[in-house]
C-alpha atoms as a PDB file:
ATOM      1  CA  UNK A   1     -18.269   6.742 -21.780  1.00  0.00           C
ATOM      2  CA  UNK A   2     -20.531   4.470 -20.006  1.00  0.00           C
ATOM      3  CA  UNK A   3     -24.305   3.827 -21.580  1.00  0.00           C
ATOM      4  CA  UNK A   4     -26.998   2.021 -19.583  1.00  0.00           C
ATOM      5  CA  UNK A   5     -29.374  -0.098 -22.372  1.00  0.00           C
ATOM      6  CA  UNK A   6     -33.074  -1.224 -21.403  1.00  0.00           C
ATOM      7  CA  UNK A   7     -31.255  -1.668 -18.072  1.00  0.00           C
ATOM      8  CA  UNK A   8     -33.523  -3.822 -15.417  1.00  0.00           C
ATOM      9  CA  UNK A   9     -31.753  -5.348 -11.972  1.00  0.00           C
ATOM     10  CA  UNK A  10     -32.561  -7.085  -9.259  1.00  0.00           C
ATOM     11  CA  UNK A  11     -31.306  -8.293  -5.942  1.00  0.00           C
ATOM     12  CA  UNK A  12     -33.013 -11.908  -5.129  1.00  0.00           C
ATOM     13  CA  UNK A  13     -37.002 -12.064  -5.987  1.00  0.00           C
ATOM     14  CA  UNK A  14     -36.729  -7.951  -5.849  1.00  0.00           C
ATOM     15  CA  UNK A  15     -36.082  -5.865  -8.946  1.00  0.00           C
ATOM     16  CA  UNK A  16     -34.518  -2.910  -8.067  1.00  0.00           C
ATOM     17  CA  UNK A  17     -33.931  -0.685 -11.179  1.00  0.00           C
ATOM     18  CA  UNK A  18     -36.148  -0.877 -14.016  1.00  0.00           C
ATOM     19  CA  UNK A  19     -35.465  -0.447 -17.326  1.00  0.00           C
ATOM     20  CA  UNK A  20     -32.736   2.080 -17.189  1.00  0.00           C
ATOM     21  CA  UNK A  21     -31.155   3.904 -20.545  1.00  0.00           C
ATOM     22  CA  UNK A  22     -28.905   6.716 -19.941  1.00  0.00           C
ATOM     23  CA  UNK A  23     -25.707   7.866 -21.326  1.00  0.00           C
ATOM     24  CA  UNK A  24     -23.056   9.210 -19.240  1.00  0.00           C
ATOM     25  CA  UNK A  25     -20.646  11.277 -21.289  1.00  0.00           C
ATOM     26  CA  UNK A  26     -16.803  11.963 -21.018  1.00  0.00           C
ATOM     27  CA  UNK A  27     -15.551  15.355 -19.138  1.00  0.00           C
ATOM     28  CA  UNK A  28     -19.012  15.792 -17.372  1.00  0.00           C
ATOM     29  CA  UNK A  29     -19.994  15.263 -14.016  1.00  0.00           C
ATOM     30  CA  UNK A  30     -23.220  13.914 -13.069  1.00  0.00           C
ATOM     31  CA  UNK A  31     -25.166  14.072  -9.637  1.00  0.00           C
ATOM     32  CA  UNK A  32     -27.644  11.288  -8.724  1.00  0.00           C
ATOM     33  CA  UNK A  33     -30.363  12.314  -6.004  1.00  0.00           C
ATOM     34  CA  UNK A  34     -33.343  10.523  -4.826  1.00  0.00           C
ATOM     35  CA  UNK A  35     -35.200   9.033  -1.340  1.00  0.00           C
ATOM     36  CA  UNK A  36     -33.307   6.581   0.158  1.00  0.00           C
ATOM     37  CA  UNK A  37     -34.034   3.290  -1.281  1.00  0.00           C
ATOM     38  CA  UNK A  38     -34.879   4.786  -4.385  1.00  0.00           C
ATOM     39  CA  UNK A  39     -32.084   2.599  -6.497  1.00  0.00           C
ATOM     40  CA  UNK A  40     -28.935   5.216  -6.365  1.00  0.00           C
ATOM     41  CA  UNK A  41     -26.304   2.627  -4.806  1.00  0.00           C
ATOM     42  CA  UNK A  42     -27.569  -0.196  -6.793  1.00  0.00           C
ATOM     43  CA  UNK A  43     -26.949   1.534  -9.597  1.00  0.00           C
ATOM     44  CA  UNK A  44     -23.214   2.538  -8.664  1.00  0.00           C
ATOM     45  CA  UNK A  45     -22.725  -0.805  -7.568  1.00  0.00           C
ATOM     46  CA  UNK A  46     -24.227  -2.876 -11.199  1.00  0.00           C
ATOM     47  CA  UNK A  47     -22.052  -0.547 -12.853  1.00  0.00           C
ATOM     48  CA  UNK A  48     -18.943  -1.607 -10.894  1.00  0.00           C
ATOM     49  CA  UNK A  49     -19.928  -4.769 -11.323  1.00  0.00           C
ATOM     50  CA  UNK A  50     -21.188  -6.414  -7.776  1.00  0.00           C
ATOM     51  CA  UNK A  51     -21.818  -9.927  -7.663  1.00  0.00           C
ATOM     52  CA  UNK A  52     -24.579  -9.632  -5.180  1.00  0.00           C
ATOM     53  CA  UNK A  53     -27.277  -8.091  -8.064  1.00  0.00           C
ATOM     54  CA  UNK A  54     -28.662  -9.583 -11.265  1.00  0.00           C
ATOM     55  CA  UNK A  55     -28.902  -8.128 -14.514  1.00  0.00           C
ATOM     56  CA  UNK A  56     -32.812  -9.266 -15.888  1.00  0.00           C
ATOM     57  CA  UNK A  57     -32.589  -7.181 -18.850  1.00  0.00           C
ATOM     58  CA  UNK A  58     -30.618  -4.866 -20.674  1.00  0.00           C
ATOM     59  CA  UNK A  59     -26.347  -3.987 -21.232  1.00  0.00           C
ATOM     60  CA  UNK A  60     -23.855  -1.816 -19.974  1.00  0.00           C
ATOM     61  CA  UNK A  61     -21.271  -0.476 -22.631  1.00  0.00           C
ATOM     62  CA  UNK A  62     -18.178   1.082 -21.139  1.00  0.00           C
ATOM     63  CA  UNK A  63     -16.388   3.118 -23.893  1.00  0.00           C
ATOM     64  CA  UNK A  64     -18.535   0.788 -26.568  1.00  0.00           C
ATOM     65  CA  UNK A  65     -17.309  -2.336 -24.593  1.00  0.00           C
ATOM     66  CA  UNK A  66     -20.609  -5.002 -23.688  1.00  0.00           C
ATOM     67  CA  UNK A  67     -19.164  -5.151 -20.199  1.00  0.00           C
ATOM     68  CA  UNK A  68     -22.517  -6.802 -19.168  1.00  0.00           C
ATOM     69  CA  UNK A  69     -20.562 -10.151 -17.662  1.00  0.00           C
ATOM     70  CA  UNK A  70     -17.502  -8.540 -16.667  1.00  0.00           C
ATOM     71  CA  UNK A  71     -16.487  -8.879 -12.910  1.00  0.00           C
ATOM     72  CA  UNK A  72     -15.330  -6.186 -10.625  1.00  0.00           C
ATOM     73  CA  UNK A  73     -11.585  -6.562 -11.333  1.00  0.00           C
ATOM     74  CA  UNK A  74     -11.795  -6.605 -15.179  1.00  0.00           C
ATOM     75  CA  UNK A  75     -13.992  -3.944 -14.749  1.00  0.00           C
ATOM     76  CA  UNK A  76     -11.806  -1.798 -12.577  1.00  0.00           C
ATOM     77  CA  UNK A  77      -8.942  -2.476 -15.175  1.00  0.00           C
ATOM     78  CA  UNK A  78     -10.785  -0.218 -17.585  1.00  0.00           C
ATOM     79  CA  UNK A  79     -11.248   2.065 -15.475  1.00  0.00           C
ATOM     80  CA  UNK A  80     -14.252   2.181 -13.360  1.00  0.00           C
ATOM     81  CA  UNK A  81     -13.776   3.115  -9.411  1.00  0.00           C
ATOM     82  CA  UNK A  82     -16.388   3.576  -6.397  1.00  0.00           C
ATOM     83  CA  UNK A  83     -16.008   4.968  -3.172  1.00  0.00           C
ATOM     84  CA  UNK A  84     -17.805   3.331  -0.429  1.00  0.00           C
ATOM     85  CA  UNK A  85     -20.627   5.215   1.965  1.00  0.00           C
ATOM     86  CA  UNK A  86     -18.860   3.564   3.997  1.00  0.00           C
ATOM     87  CA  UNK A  87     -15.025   3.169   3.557  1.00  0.00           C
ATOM     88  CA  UNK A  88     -13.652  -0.564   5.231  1.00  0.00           C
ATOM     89  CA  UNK A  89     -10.767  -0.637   7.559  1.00  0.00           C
ATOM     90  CA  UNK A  90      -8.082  -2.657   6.988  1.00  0.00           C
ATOM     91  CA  UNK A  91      -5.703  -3.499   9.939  1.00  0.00           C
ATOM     92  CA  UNK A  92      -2.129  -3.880   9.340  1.00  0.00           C
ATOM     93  CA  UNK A  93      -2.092  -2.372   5.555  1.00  0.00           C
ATOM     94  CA  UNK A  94      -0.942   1.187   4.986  1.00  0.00           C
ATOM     95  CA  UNK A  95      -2.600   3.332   2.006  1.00  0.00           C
ATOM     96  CA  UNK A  96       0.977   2.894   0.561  1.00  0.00           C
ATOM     97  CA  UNK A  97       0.735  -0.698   0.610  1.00  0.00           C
ATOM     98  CA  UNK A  98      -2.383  -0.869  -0.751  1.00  0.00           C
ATOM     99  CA  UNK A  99      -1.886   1.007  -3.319  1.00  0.00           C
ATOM    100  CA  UNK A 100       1.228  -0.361  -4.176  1.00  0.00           C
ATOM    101  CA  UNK A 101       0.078  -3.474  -5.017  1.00  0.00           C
ATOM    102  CA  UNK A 102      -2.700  -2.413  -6.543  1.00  0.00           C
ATOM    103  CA  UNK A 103      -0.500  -0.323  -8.887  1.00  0.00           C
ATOM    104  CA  UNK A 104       2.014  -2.747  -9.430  1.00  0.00           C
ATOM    105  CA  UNK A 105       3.599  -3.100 -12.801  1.00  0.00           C
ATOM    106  CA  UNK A 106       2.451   0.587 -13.538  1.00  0.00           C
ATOM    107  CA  UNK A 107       4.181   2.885 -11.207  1.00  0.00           C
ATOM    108  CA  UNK A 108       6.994   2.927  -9.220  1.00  0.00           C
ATOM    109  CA  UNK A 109       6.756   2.537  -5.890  1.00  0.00           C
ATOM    110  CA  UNK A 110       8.883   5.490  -4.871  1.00  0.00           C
ATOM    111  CA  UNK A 111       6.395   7.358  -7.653  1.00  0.00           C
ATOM    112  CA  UNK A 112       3.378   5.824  -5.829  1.00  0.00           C
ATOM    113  CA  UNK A 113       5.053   7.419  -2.679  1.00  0.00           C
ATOM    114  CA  UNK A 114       5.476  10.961  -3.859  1.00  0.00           C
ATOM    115  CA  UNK A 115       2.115  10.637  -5.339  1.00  0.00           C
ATOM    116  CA  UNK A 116       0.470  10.189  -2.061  1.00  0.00           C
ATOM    117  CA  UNK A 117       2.041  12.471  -0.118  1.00  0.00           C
ATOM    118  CA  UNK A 118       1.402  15.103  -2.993  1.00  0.00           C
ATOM    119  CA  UNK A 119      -2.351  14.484  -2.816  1.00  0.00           C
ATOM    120  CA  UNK A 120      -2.210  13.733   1.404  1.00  0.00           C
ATOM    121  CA  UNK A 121      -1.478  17.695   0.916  1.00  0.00           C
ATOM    122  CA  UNK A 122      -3.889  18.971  -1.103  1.00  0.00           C
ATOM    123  CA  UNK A 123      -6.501  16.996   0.387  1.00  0.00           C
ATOM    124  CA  UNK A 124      -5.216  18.366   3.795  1.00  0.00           C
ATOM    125  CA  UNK A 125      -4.600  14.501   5.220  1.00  0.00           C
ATOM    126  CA  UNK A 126      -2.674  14.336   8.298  1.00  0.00           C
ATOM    127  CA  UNK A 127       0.973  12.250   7.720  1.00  0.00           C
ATOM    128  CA  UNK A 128       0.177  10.060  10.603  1.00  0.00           C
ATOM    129  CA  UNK A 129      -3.264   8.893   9.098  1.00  0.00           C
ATOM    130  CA  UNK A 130      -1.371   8.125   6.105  1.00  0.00           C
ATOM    131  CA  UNK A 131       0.904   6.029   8.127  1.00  0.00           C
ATOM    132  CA  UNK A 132      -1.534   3.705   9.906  1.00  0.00           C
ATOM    133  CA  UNK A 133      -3.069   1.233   8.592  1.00  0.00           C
ATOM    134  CA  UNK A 134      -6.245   1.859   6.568  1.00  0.00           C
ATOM    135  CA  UNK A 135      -9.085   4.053   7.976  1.00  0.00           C
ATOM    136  CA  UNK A 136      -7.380   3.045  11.514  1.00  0.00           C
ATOM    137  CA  UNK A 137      -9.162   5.839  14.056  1.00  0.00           C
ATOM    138  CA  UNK A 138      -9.891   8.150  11.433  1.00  0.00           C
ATOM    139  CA  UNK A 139     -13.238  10.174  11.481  1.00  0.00           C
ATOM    140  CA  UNK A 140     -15.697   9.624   8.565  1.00  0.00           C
ATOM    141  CA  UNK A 141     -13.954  12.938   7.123  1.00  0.00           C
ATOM    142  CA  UNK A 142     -10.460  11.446   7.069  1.00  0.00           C
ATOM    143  CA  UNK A 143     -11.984   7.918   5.666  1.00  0.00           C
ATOM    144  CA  UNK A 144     -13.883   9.531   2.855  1.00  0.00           C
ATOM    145  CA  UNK A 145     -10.580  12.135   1.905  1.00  0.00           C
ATOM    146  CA  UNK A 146      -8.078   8.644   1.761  1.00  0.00           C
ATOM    147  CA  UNK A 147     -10.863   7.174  -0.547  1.00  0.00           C
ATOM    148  CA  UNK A 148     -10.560  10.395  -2.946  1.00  0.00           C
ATOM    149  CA  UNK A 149      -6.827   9.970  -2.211  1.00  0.00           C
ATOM    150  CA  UNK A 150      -6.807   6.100  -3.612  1.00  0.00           C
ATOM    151  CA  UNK A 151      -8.917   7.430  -6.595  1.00  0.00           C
ATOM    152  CA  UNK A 152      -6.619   9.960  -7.593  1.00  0.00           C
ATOM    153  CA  UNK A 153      -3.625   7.454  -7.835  1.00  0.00           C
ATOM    154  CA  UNK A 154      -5.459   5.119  -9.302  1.00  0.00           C
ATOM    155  CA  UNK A 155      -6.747   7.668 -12.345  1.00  0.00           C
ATOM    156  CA  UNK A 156      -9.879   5.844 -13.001  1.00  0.00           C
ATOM    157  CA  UNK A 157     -12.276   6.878 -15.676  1.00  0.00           C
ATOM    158  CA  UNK A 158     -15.115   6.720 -14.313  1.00  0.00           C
ATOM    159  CA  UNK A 159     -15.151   7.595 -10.969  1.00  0.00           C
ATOM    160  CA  UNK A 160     -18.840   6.710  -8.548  1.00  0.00           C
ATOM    161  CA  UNK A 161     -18.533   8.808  -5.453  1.00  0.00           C
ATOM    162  CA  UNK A 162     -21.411   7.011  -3.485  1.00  0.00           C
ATOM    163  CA  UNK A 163     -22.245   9.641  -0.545  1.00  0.00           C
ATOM    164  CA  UNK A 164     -18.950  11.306  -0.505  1.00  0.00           C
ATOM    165  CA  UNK A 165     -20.193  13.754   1.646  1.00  0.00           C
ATOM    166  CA  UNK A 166     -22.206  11.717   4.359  1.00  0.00           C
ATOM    167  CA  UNK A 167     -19.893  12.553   8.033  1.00  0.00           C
ATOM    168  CA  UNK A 168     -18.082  14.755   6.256  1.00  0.00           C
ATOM    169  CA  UNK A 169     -18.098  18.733   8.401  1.00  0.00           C
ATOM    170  CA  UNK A 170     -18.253  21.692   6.674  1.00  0.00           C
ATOM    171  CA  UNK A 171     -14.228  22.238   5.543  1.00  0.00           C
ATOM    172  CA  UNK A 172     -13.603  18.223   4.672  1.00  0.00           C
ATOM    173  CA  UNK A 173     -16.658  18.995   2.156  1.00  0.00           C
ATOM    174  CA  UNK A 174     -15.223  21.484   0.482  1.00  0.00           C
ATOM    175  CA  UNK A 175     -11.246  20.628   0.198  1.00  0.00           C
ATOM    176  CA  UNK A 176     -13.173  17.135  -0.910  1.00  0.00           C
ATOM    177  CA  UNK A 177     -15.273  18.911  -3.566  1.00  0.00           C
ATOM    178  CA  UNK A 178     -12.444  21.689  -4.318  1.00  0.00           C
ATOM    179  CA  UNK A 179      -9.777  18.525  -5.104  1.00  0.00           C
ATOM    180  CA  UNK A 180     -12.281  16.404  -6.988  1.00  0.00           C
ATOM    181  CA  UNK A 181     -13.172  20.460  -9.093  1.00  0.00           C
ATOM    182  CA  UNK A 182      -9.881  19.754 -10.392  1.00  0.00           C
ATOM    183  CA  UNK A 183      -9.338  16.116 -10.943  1.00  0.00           C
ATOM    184  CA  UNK A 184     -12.504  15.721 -12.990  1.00  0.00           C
ATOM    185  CA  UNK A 185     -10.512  17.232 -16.220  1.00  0.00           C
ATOM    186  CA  UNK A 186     -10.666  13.824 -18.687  1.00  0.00           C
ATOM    187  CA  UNK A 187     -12.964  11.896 -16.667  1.00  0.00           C
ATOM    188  CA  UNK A 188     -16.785  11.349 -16.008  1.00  0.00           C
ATOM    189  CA  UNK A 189     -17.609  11.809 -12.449  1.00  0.00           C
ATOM    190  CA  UNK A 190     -21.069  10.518 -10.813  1.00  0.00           C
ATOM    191  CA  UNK A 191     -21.917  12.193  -7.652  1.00  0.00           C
ATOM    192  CA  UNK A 192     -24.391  10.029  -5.419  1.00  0.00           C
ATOM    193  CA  UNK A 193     -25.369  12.749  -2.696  1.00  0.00           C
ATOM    194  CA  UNK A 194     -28.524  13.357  -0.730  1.00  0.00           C
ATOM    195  CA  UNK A 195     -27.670  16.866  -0.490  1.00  0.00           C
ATOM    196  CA  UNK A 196     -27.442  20.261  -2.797  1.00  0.00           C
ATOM    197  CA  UNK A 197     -24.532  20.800   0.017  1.00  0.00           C
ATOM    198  CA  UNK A 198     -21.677  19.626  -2.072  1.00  0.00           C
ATOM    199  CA  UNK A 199     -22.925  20.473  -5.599  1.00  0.00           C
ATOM    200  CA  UNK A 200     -21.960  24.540  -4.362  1.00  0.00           C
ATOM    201  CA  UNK A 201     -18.500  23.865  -4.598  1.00  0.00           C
ATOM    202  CA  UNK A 202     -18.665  20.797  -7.642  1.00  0.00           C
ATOM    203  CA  UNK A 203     -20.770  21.739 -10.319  1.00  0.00           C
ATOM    204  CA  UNK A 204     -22.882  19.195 -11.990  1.00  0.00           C
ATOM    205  CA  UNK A 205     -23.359  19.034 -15.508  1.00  0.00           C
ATOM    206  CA  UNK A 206     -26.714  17.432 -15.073  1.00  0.00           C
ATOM    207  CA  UNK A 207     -28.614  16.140 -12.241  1.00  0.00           C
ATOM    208  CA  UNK A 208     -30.825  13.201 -12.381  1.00  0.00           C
ATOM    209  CA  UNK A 209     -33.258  11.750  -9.975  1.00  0.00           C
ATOM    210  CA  UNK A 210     -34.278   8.264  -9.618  1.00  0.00           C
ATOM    211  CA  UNK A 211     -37.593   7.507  -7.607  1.00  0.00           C
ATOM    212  CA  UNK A 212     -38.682   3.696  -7.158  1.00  0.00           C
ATOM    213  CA  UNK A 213     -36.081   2.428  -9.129  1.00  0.00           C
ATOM    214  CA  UNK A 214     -36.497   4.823 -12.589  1.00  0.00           C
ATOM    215  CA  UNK A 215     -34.835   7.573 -13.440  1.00  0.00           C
ATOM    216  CA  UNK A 216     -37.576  10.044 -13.395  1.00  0.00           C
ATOM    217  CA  UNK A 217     -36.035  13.284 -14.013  1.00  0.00           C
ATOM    218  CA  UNK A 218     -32.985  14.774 -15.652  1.00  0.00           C
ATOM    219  CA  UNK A 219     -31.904  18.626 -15.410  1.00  0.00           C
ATOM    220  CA  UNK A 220     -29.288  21.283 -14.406  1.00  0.00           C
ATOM    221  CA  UNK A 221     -28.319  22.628 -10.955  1.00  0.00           C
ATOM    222  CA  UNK A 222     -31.376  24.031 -10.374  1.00  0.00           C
ATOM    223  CA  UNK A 223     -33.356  20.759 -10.014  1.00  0.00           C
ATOM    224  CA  UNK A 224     -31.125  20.193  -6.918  1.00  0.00           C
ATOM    225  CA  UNK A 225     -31.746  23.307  -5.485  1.00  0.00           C
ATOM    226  CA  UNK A 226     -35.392  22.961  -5.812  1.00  0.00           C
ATOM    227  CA  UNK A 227     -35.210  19.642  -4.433  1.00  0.00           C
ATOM    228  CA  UNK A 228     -32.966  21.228  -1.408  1.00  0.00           C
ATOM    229  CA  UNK A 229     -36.090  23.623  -0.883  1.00  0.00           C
ATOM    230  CA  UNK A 230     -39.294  21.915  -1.802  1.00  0.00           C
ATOM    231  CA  UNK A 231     -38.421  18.327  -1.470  1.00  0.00           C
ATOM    232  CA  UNK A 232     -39.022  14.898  -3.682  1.00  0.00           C
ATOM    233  CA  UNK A 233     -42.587  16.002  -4.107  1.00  0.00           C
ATOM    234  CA  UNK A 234     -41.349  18.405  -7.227  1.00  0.00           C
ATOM    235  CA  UNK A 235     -41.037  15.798  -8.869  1.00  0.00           C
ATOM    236  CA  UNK A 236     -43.926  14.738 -11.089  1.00  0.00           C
END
Protein backbone atom coordinates (compact mmCIF):
# COMPACT_ATOMS: atom_id res chain seq x y z
CA UNK A 1 0.00 0.00 0.00
CA UNK A 2 2.13 2.76 1.12
CA UNK A 3 6.19 2.08 1.53
CA UNK A 4 8.45 4.60 3.27
CA UNK A 5 12.23 4.37 1.37
CA UNK A 6 15.50 5.66 3.24
CA UNK A 7 12.90 8.20 4.42
CA UNK A 8 14.68 11.43 6.22
CA UNK A 9 12.45 14.87 6.93
CA UNK A 10 12.80 17.89 8.28
CA UNK A 11 10.95 20.98 9.32
CA UNK A 12 13.39 24.20 8.80
CA UNK A 13 17.22 23.58 10.06
CA UNK A 14 15.53 20.50 12.21
CA UNK A 15 15.34 16.96 10.86
CA UNK A 16 12.66 15.30 12.28
CA UNK A 17 12.47 11.65 11.02
CA UNK A 18 15.47 9.90 10.04
CA UNK A 19 15.89 7.51 7.64
CA UNK A 20 12.60 5.78 7.75
CA UNK A 21 11.77 2.33 5.63
CA UNK A 22 8.63 0.64 6.45
CA UNK A 23 5.94 -0.96 4.54
CA UNK A 24 2.44 -0.55 5.41
CA UNK A 25 0.35 -3.32 3.91
CA UNK A 26 -3.33 -3.49 2.59
CA UNK A 27 -6.24 -4.87 5.09
CA UNK A 28 -4.00 -4.27 8.23
CA UNK A 29 -4.14 -1.79 10.75
CA UNK A 30 -1.20 -0.31 12.26
CA UNK A 31 -0.76 1.63 15.67
CA UNK A 32 2.04 4.24 16.03
CA UNK A 33 3.10 5.02 19.78
CA UNK A 34 5.90 7.00 21.10
CA UNK A 35 6.80 10.26 23.62
CA UNK A 36 5.47 13.20 22.44
CA UNK A 37 7.73 14.81 20.04
CA UNK A 38 9.04 11.65 19.10
CA UNK A 39 8.10 12.15 15.11
CA UNK A 40 4.41 10.36 15.06
CA UNK A 41 2.46 13.49 13.48
CA UNK A 42 5.22 14.36 11.22
CA UNK A 43 5.07 11.28 9.90
CA UNK A 44 1.15 11.28 9.26
CA UNK A 45 1.48 14.58 8.00
CA UNK A 46 4.77 13.82 5.11
CA UNK A 47 2.66 11.08 4.15
CA UNK A 48 -0.37 13.30 3.42
CA UNK A 49 1.72 15.43 1.93
CA UNK A 50 2.13 18.87 4.12
CA UNK A 51 3.85 21.63 2.64
CA UNK A 52 5.28 22.83 5.86
CA UNK A 53 8.12 19.68 6.00
CA UNK A 54 10.96 18.75 3.66
CA UNK A 55 11.81 15.56 2.30
CA UNK A 56 16.09 15.38 2.65
CA UNK A 57 16.22 11.91 1.60
CA UNK A 58 14.35 9.07 0.61
CA UNK A 59 10.52 8.25 -1.39
CA UNK A 60 7.16 7.49 -0.58
CA UNK A 61 5.39 4.90 -2.97
CA UNK A 62 1.63 4.79 -2.61
CA UNK A 63 0.34 1.57 -4.31
CA UNK A 64 3.95 1.58 -6.35
CA UNK A 65 3.26 5.31 -7.24
CA UNK A 66 6.73 7.78 -6.43
CA UNK A 67 4.30 10.16 -4.80
CA UNK A 68 7.42 11.92 -3.32
CA UNK A 69 6.34 15.57 -5.02
CA UNK A 70 2.77 15.10 -4.96
CA UNK A 71 0.68 17.78 -3.04
CA UNK A 72 -2.05 17.20 -0.59
CA UNK A 73 -4.94 17.23 -3.10
CA UNK A 74 -3.39 14.83 -5.69
CA UNK A 75 -2.54 12.93 -2.90
CA UNK A 76 -5.94 12.74 -1.32
CA UNK A 77 -7.29 11.77 -4.88
CA UNK A 78 -5.61 8.41 -4.45
CA UNK A 79 -6.73 7.95 -1.55
CA UNK A 80 -4.89 9.04 1.45
CA UNK A 81 -7.01 10.84 4.44
CA UNK A 82 -5.95 12.25 8.05
CA UNK A 83 -7.89 13.22 10.84
CA UNK A 84 -6.73 16.13 12.74
CA UNK A 85 -5.75 16.04 16.78
CA UNK A 86 -7.44 18.68 16.45
CA UNK A 87 -10.49 18.91 14.06
CA UNK A 88 -11.00 22.92 12.56
CA UNK A 89 -14.31 24.59 12.73
CA UNK A 90 -15.76 25.93 9.95
CA UNK A 91 -18.58 28.56 10.39
CA UNK A 92 -21.35 28.66 8.03
CA UNK A 93 -20.57 25.11 6.19
CA UNK A 94 -22.59 22.05 7.13
CA UNK A 95 -20.84 18.43 7.02
CA UNK A 96 -23.30 18.04 4.04
CA UNK A 97 -21.87 20.84 2.28
CA UNK A 98 -18.62 19.95 2.77
CA UNK A 99 -18.80 16.91 1.74
CA UNK A 100 -20.74 17.58 -1.09
CA UNK A 101 -18.38 19.41 -2.77
CA UNK A 102 -15.78 17.48 -1.91
CA UNK A 103 -17.59 14.50 -3.49
CA UNK A 104 -18.77 16.16 -6.39
CA UNK A 105 -18.84 14.39 -9.68
CA UNK A 106 -18.85 11.01 -7.67
CA UNK A 107 -21.96 10.78 -5.68
CA UNK A 108 -25.12 12.15 -5.65
CA UNK A 109 -25.95 14.54 -3.44
CA UNK A 110 -29.17 13.00 -2.20
CA UNK A 111 -26.67 9.67 -1.92
CA UNK A 112 -24.15 11.86 0.00
CA UNK A 113 -27.26 12.69 2.22
CA UNK A 114 -28.43 9.23 3.08
CA UNK A 115 -24.87 8.38 3.52
CA UNK A 116 -24.43 10.71 6.35
CA UNK A 117 -27.26 10.24 8.14
CA UNK A 118 -26.60 6.36 7.86
CA UNK A 119 -23.18 6.76 9.49
CA UNK A 120 -24.52 10.01 11.94
CA UNK A 121 -26.35 6.67 13.35
CA UNK A 122 -23.97 4.29 13.81
CA UNK A 123 -21.54 6.63 15.06
CA UNK A 124 -24.33 7.78 17.53
CA UNK A 125 -24.04 11.70 16.16
CA UNK A 126 -26.74 13.87 17.26
CA UNK A 127 -29.01 15.30 13.97
CA UNK A 128 -28.58 18.78 15.19
CA UNK A 129 -24.65 18.56 15.21
CA UNK A 130 -24.99 17.36 11.80
CA UNK A 131 -26.96 20.37 10.98
CA UNK A 132 -24.66 23.17 12.16
CA UNK A 133 -22.02 24.18 10.69
CA UNK A 134 -18.76 22.26 11.17
CA UNK A 135 -17.52 21.31 14.69
CA UNK A 136 -19.91 24.40 15.78
CA UNK A 137 -20.20 23.75 19.89
CA UNK A 138 -19.44 20.27 19.66
CA UNK A 139 -17.23 18.57 22.40
CA UNK A 140 -13.87 17.03 21.29
CA UNK A 141 -16.02 13.64 21.20
CA UNK A 142 -18.54 14.94 18.67
CA UNK A 143 -15.51 16.71 16.56
CA UNK A 144 -13.42 13.59 16.40
CA UNK A 145 -16.86 11.14 15.52
CA UNK A 146 -17.79 13.88 12.34
CA UNK A 147 -14.05 13.43 11.32
CA UNK A 148 -14.58 9.43 11.22
CA UNK A 149 -17.94 10.42 9.69
CA UNK A 150 -16.15 12.53 6.65
CA UNK A 151 -13.71 9.51 6.32
CA UNK A 152 -16.23 7.04 5.86
CA UNK A 153 -17.90 8.98 2.89
CA UNK A 154 -14.99 9.77 1.53
CA UNK A 155 -13.67 5.81 1.41
CA UNK A 156 -10.09 6.65 1.51
CA UNK A 157 -7.41 4.05 1.38
CA UNK A 158 -5.36 4.88 3.62
CA UNK A 159 -6.80 6.31 6.42
CA UNK A 160 -4.13 8.34 9.42
CA UNK A 161 -6.21 8.68 12.53
CA UNK A 162 -3.77 11.17 14.34
CA UNK A 163 -4.98 10.94 18.18
CA UNK A 164 -8.43 9.84 17.49
CA UNK A 165 -8.94 9.24 20.89
CA UNK A 166 -7.44 12.43 22.66
CA UNK A 167 -11.03 14.22 24.52
CA UNK A 168 -12.74 11.48 23.58
CA UNK A 169 -14.84 9.75 27.19
CA UNK A 170 -15.11 6.36 27.64
CA UNK A 171 -18.41 5.43 25.19
CA UNK A 172 -17.28 8.02 22.15
CA UNK A 173 -14.00 5.68 22.31
CA UNK A 174 -15.51 2.77 21.77
CA UNK A 175 -18.58 3.46 19.18
CA UNK A 176 -15.32 5.37 17.49
CA UNK A 177 -13.17 2.21 17.62
CA UNK A 178 -16.32 -0.27 17.20
CA UNK A 179 -17.29 1.82 13.67
CA UNK A 180 -13.72 2.14 12.46
CA UNK A 181 -13.59 -2.37 13.60
CA UNK A 182 -15.76 -2.48 10.72
CA UNK A 183 -14.80 0.02 8.14
CA UNK A 184 -11.18 -1.12 8.05
CA UNK A 185 -12.30 -4.23 5.65
CA UNK A 186 -10.14 -3.15 2.20
CA UNK A 187 -8.18 -0.50 3.70
CA UNK A 188 -4.90 0.15 5.72
CA UNK A 189 -5.58 1.99 8.83
CA UNK A 190 -2.70 3.85 10.97
CA UNK A 191 -3.64 4.50 14.46
CA UNK A 192 -1.53 7.46 16.06
CA UNK A 193 -2.56 7.02 19.87
CA UNK A 194 -0.71 7.63 23.09
CA UNK A 195 -2.74 5.11 24.71
CA UNK A 196 -3.29 1.04 24.81
CA UNK A 197 -7.00 2.54 25.62
CA UNK A 198 -8.35 2.28 22.16
CA UNK A 199 -6.32 -0.67 20.78
CA UNK A 200 -8.98 -2.99 23.33
CA UNK A 201 -11.69 -2.44 21.12
CA UNK A 202 -9.43 -1.99 17.46
CA UNK A 203 -6.97 -4.52 17.13
CA UNK A 204 -3.68 -3.70 15.65
CA UNK A 205 -1.97 -5.82 13.36
CA UNK A 206 1.35 -4.48 14.45
CA UNK A 207 2.45 -1.79 16.65
CA UNK A 208 5.44 0.29 16.06
CA UNK A 209 7.21 2.81 18.14
CA UNK A 210 9.17 5.68 17.03
CA UNK A 211 11.61 7.37 19.64
CA UNK A 212 13.71 10.55 18.46
CA UNK A 213 12.56 10.42 15.15
CA UNK A 214 13.32 6.36 14.23
CA UNK A 215 11.23 3.78 14.29
CA UNK A 216 12.76 1.76 16.97
CA UNK A 217 10.52 -1.06 17.52
CA UNK A 218 7.93 -3.10 15.69
CA UNK A 219 5.58 -5.87 17.38
CA UNK A 220 2.04 -7.17 18.21
CA UNK A 221 -0.47 -5.98 20.84
CA UNK A 222 1.51 -6.86 23.48
CA UNK A 223 4.23 -4.20 22.96
CA UNK A 224 1.39 -1.69 23.71
CA UNK A 225 0.36 -3.23 26.66
CA UNK A 226 3.77 -3.36 28.03
CA UNK A 227 4.27 0.09 27.13
CA UNK A 228 0.71 0.88 28.98
CA UNK A 229 2.42 -0.80 32.14
CA UNK A 230 6.12 -0.21 32.15
CA UNK A 231 6.48 2.82 30.05
CA UNK A 232 8.95 4.05 26.99
CA UNK A 233 11.83 2.75 29.02
CA UNK A 234 11.02 -1.02 27.53
CA UNK A 235 12.22 -0.02 24.86
CA UNK A 236 15.88 -0.74 24.16
Amino acid sequence: MISLKNLSVSVGEKKILKNINFNFEKNKVYALMGPNGSGKSTLASIIVGHPSYTVEEGKIFFENDDITELDVDERAKKGIFLSFQQPLSLSGVTVFQLLRLALSGKKDPLKVKEEIDFYAKKLKIKKELIERSLNDGASGGEKKKLEVLQAALLEPKFLILDEVDTGVDVDALKTIALFLDEFKKDKTVLIITHYYRILKYLQPDYVMVMIDGEIKKVGDKTLAEKIEKEGYEVIS
